[in-house]
Structures are given as structure tokens and as C-alpha cells.
PDB file of N, CA and C in Angstrom:
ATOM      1  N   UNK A   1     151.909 109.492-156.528  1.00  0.00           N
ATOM      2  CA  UNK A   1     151.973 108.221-155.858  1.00  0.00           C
ATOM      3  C   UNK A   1     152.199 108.490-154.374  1.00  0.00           C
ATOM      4  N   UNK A   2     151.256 107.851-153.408  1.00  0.00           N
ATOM      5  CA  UNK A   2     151.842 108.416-152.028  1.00  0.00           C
ATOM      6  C   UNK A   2     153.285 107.392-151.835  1.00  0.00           C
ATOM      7  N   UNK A   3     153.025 107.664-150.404  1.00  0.00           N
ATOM      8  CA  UNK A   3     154.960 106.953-149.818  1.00  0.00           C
ATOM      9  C   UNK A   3     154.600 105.630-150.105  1.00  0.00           C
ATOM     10  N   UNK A   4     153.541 105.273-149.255  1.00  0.00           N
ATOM     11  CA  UNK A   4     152.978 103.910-148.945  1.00  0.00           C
ATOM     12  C   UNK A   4     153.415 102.844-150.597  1.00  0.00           C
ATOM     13  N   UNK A   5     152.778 104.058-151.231  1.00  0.00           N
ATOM     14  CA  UNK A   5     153.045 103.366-152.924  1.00  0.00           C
ATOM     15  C   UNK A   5     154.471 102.839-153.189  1.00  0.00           C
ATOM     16  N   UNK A   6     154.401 104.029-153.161  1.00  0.00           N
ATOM     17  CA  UNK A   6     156.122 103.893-153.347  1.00  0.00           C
ATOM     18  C   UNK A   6     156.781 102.961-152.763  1.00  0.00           C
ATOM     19  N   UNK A   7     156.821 102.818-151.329  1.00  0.00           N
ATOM     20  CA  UNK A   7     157.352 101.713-150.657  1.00  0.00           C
ATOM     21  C   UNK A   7     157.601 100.733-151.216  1.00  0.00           C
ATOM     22  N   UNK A   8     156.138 100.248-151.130  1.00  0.00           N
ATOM     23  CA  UNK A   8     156.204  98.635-151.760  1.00  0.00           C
ATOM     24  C   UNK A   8     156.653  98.797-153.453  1.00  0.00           C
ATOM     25  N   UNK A   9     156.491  99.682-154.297  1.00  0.00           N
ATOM     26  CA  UNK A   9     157.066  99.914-155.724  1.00  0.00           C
ATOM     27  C   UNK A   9     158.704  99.392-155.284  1.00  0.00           C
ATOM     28  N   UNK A  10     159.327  99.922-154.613  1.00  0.00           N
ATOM     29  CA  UNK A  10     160.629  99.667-154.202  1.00  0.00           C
ATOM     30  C   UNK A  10     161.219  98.481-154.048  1.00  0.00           C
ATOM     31  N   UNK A  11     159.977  98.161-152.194  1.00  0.00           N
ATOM     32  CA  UNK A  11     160.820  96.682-151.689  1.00  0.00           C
ATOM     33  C   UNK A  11     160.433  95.817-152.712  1.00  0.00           C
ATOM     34  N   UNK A  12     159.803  95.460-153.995  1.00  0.00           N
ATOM     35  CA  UNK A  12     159.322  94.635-155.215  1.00  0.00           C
ATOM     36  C   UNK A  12     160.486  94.661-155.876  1.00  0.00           C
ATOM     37  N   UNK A  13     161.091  95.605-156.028  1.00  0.00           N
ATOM     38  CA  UNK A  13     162.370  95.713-156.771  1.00  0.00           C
ATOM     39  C   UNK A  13     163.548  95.142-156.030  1.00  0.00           C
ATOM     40  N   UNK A  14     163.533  95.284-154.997  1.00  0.00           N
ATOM     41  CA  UNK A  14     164.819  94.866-154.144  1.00  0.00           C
ATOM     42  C   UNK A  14     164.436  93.622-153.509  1.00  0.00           C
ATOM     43  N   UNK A  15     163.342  92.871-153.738  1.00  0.00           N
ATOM     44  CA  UNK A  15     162.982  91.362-153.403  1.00  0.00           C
ATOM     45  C   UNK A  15     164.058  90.878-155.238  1.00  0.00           C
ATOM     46  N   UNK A  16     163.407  91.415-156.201  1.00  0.00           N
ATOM     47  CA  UNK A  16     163.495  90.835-157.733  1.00  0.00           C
ATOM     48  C   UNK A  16     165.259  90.918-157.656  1.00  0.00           C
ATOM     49  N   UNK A  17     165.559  91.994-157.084  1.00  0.00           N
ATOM     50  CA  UNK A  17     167.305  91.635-157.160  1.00  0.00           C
ATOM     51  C   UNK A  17     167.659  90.897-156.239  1.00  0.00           C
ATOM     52  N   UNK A  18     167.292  90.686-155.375  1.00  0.00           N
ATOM     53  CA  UNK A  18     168.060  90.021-154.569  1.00  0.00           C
ATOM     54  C   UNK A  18     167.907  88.538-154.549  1.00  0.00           C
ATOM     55  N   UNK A  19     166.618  88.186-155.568  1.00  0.00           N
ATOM     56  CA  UNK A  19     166.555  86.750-155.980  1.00  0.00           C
ATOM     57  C   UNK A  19     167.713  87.019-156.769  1.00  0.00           C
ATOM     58  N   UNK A  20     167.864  87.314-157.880  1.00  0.00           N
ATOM     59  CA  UNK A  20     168.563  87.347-159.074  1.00  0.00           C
ATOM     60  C   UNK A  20     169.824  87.425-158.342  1.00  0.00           C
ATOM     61  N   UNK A  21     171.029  87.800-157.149  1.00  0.00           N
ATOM     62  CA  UNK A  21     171.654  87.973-157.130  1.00  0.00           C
ATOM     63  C   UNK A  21     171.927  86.644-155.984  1.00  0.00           C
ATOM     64  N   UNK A  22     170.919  86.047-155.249  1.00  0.00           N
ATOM     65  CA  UNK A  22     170.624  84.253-154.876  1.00  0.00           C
ATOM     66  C   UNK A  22     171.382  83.452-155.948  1.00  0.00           C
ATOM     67  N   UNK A  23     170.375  83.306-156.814  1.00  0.00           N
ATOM     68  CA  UNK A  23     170.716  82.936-158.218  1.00  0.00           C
ATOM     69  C   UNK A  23     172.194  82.760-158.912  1.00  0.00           C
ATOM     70  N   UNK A  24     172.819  83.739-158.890  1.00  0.00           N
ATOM     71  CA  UNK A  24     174.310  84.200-159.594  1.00  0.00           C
ATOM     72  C   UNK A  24     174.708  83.328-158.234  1.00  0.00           C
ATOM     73  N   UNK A  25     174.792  83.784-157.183  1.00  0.00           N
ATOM     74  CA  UNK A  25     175.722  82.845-155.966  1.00  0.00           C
ATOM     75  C   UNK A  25     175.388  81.810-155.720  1.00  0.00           C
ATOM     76  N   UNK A  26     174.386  80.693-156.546  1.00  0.00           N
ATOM     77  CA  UNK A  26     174.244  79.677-156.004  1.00  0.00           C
ATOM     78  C   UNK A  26     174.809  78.705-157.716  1.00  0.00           C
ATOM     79  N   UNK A  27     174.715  79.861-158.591  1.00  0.00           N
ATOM     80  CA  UNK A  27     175.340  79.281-159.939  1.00  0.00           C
ATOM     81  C   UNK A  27     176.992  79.407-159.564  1.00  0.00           C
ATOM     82  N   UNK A  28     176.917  80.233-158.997  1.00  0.00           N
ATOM     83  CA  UNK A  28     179.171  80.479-158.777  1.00  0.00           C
ATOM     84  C   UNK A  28     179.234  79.154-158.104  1.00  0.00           C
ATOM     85  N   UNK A  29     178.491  78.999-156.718  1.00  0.00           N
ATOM     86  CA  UNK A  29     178.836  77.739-155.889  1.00  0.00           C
ATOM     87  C   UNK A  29     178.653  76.559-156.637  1.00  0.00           C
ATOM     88  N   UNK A  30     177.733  76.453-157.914  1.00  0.00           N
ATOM     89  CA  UNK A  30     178.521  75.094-158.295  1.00  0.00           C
ATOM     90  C   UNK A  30     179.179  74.953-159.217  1.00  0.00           C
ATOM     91  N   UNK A  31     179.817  76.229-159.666  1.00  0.00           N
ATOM     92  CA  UNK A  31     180.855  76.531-160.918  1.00  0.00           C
ATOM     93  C   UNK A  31     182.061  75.684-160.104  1.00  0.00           C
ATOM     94  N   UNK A  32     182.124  76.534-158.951  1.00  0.00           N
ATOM     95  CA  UNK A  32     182.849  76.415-158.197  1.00  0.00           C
ATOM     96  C   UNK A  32     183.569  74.593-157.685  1.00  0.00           C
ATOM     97  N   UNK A  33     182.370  74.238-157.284  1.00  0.00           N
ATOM     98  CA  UNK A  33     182.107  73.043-156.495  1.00  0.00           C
ATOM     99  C   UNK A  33     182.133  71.281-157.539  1.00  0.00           C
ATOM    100  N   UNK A  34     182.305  71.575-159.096  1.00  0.00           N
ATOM    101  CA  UNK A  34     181.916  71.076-159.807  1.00  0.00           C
ATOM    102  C   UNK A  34     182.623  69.737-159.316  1.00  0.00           C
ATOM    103  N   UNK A  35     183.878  69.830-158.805  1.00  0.00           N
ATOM    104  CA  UNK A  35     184.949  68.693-158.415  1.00  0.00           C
ATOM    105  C   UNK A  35     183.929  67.714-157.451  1.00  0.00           C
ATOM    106  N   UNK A  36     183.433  68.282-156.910  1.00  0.00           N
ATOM    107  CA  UNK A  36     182.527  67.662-155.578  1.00  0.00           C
ATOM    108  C   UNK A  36     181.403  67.046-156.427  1.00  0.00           C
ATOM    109  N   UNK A  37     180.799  67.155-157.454  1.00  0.00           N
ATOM    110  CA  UNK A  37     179.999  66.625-157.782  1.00  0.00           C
ATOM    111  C   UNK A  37     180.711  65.564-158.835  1.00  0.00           C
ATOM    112  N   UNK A  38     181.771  65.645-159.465  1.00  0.00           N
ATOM    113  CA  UNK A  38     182.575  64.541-159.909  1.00  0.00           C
ATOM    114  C   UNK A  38     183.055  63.633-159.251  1.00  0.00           C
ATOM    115  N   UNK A  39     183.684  63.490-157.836  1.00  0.00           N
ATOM    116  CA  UNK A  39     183.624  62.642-156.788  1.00  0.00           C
ATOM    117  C   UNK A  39     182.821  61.932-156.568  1.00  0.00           C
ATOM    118  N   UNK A  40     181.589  62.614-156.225  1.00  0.00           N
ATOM    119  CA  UNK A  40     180.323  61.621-156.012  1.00  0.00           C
ATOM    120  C   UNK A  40     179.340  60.705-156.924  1.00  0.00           C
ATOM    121  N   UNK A  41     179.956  60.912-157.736  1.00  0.00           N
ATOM    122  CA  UNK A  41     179.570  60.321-159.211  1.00  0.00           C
ATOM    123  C   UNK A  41     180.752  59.113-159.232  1.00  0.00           C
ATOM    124  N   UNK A  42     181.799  59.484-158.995  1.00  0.00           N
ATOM    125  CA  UNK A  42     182.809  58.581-159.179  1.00  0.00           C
ATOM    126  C   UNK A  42     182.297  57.304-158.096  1.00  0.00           C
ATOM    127  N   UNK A  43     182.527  57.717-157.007  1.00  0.00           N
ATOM    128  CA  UNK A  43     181.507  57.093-155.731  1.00  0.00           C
ATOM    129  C   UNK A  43     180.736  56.429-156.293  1.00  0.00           C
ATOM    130  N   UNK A  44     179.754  56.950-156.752  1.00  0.00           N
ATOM    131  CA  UNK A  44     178.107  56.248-157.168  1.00  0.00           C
ATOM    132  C   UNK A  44     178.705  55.064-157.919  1.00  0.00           C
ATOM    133  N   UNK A  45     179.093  55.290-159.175  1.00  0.00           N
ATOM    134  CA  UNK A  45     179.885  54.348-160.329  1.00  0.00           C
ATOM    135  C   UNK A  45     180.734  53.659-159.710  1.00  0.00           C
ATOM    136  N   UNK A  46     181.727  53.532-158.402  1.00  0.00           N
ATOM    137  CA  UNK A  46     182.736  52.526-158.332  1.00  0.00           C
ATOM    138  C   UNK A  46     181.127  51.693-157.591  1.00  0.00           C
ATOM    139  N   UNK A  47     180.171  52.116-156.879  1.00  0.00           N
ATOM    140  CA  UNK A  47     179.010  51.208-155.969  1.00  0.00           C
ATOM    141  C   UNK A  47     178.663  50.272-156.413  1.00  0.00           C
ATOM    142  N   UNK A  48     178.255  50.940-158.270  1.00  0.00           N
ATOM    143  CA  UNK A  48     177.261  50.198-159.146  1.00  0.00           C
ATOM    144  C   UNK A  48     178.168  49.152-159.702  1.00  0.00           C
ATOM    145  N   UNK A  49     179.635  49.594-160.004  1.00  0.00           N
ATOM    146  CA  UNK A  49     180.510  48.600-160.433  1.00  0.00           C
ATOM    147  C   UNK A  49     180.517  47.034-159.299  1.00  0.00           C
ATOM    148  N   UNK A  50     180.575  47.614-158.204  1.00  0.00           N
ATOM    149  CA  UNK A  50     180.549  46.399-157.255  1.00  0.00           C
ATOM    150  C   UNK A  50     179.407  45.727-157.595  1.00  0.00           C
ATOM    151  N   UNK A  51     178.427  46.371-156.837  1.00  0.00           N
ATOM    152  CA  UNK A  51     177.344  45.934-157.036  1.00  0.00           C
ATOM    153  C   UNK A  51     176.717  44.960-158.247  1.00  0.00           C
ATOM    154  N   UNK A  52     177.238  44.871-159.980  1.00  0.00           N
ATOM    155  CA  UNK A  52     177.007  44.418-160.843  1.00  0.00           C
ATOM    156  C   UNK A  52     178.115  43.013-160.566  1.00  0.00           C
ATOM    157  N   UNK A  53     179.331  43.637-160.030  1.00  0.00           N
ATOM    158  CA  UNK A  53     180.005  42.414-159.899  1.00  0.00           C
ATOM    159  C   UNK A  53     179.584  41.383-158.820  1.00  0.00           C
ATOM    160  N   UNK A  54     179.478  41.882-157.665  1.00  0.00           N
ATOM    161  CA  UNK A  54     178.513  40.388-156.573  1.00  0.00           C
ATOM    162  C   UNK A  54     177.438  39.960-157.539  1.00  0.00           C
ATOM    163  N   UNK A  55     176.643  40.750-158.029  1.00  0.00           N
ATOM    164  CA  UNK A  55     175.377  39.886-158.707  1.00  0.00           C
ATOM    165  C   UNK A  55     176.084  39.012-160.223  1.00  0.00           C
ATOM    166  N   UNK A  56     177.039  39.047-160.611  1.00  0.00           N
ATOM    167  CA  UNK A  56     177.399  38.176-161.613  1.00  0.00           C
ATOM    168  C   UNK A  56     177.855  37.027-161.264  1.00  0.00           C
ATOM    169  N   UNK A  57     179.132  37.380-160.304  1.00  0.00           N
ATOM    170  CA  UNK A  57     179.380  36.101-158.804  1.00  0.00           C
ATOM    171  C   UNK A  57     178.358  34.962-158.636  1.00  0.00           C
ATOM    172  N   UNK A  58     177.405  35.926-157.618  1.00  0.00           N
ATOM    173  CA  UNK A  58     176.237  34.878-157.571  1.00  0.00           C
ATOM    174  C   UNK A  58     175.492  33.549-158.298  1.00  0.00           C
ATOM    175  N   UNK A  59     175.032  34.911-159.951  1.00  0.00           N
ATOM    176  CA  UNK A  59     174.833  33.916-160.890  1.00  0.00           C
ATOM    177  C   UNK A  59     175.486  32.673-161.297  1.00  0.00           C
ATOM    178  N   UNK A  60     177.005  33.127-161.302  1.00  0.00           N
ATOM    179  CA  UNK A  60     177.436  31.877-162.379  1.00  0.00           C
ATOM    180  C   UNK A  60     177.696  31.257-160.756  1.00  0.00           C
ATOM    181  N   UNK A  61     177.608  31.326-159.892  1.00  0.00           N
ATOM    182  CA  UNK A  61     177.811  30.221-158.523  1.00  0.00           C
ATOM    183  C   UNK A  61     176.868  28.674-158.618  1.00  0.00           C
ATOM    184  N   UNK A  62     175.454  29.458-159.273  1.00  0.00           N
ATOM    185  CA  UNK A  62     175.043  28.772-159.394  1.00  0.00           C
ATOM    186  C   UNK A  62     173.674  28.626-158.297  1.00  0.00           C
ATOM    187  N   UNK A  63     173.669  29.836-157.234  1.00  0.00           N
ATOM    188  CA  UNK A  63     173.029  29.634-155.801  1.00  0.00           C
ATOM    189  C   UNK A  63     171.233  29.718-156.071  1.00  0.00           C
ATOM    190  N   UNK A  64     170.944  29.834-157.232  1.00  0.00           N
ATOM    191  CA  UNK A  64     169.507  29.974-157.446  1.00  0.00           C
ATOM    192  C   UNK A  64     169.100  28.158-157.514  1.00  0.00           C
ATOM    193  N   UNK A  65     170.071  27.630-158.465  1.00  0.00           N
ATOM    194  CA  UNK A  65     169.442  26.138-157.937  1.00  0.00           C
ATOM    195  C   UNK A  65     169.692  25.508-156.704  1.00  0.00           C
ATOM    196  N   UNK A  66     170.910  26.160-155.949  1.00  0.00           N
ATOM    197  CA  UNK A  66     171.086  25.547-154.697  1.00  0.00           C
ATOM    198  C   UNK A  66     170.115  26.091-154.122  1.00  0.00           C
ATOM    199  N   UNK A  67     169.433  27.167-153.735  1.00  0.00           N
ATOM    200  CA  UNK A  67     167.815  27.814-153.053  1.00  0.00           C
ATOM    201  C   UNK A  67     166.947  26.891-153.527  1.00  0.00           C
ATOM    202  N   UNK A  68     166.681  26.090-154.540  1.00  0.00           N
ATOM    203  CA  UNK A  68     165.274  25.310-155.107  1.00  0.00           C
ATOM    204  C   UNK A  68     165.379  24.662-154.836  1.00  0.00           C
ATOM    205  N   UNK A  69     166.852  23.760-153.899  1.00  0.00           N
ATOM    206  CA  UNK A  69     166.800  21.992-154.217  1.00  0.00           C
ATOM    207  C   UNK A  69     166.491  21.797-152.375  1.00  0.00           C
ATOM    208  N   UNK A  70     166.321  20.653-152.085  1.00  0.00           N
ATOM    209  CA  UNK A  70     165.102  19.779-150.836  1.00  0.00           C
ATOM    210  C   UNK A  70     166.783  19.789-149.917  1.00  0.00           C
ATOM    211  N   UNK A  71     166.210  19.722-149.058  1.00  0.00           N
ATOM    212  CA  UNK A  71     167.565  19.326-147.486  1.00  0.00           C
ATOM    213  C   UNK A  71     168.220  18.056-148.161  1.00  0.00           C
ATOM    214  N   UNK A  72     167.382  16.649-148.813  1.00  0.00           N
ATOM    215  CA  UNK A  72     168.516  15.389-149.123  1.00  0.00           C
ATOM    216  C   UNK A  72     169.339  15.872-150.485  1.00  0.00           C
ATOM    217  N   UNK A  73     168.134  16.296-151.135  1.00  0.00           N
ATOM    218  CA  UNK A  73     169.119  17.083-152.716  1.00  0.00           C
ATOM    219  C   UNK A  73     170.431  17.769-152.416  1.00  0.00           C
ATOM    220  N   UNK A  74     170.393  18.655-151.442  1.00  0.00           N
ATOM    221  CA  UNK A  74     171.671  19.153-150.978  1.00  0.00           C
ATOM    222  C   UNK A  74     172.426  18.753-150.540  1.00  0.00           C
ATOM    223  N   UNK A  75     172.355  17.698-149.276  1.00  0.00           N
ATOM    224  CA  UNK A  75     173.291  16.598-148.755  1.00  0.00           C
ATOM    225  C   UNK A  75     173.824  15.808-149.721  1.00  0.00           C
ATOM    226  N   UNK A  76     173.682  15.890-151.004  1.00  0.00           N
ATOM    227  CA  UNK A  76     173.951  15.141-152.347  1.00  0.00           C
ATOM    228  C   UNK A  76     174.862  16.079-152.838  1.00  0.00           C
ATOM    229  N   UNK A  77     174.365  16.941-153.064  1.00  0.00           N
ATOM    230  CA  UNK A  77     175.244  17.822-153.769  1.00  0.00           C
ATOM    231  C   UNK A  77     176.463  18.194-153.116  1.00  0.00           C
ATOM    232  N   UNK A  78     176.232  18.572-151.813  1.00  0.00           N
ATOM    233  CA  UNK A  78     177.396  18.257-151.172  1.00  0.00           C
ATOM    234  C   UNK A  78     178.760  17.467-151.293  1.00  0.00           C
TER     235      UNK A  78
END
């Protein structure tokens, strides 16, 4: 095999580990980190909790027939 061969036989090998060893440190960082992704979940879920609660608000308010009814209909309802 000349050098040339060889070379690249090599840096092929030391590209393949050094993914594989990417890999292991980006699996530790979220072994690691798992708290941080439970936070933001918690986050997300208190959003959606709001969020479900204004839109129930709304509903039983009643504001979809107040949007349909005429300027005197409303001065009535009033």
C-alpha cells in the first residue's frame, strides 16, 4: 500500500471515531441536561393550561353572539 493509501486508510478511521465520540458527548449533554428539558415542558404545559383557560372564558362569556349581533341589537343588550 503506498503512504498516500495509507493516509487516507487512517484519516477514515479517525473521521469514524471522532463522530462516534461527537455522539457519546452530545448523548452525556443531555443525560446531563435532562432537568432543562423538564422545565421547558413544564413552561410549554403551564402556556397551554392558560391558553385552554382564556378560550373557555370566552366561550361561556358568550362573545361569539355579541360579534353577530347589529350596533341597535347591542345597545339593547346593553
Amino acid at each position: 500500500m503506498s503512504a498516500w493509501t495509507n493516509h487516507f486508510a487512517q484519516s477514515g478511521r479517525f473521521v469514524q471515531r471522532r463522530r462516534s465520540a461527537n455522539v457519546e458527548t452530545l448523548l452525556d449533554l443531555a443525560v446531563q441536561l435532562w432537568w432543562f428539558g423538564l422545565i421547558v415542558a413544564a413552561g410549554l404545559l403551564v402556556r397551554l393550561l392558560a391558553f385552554i383557560h382564556r378560550h373557555r372564558r370566552l366561550v361561556r362569556s358568550g362573545i361569539t353572539e355579541i360579534d353577530a349581533m347589529d350596533g341597535p341589537t347591542f345597545e339593547g343588550y346593553l
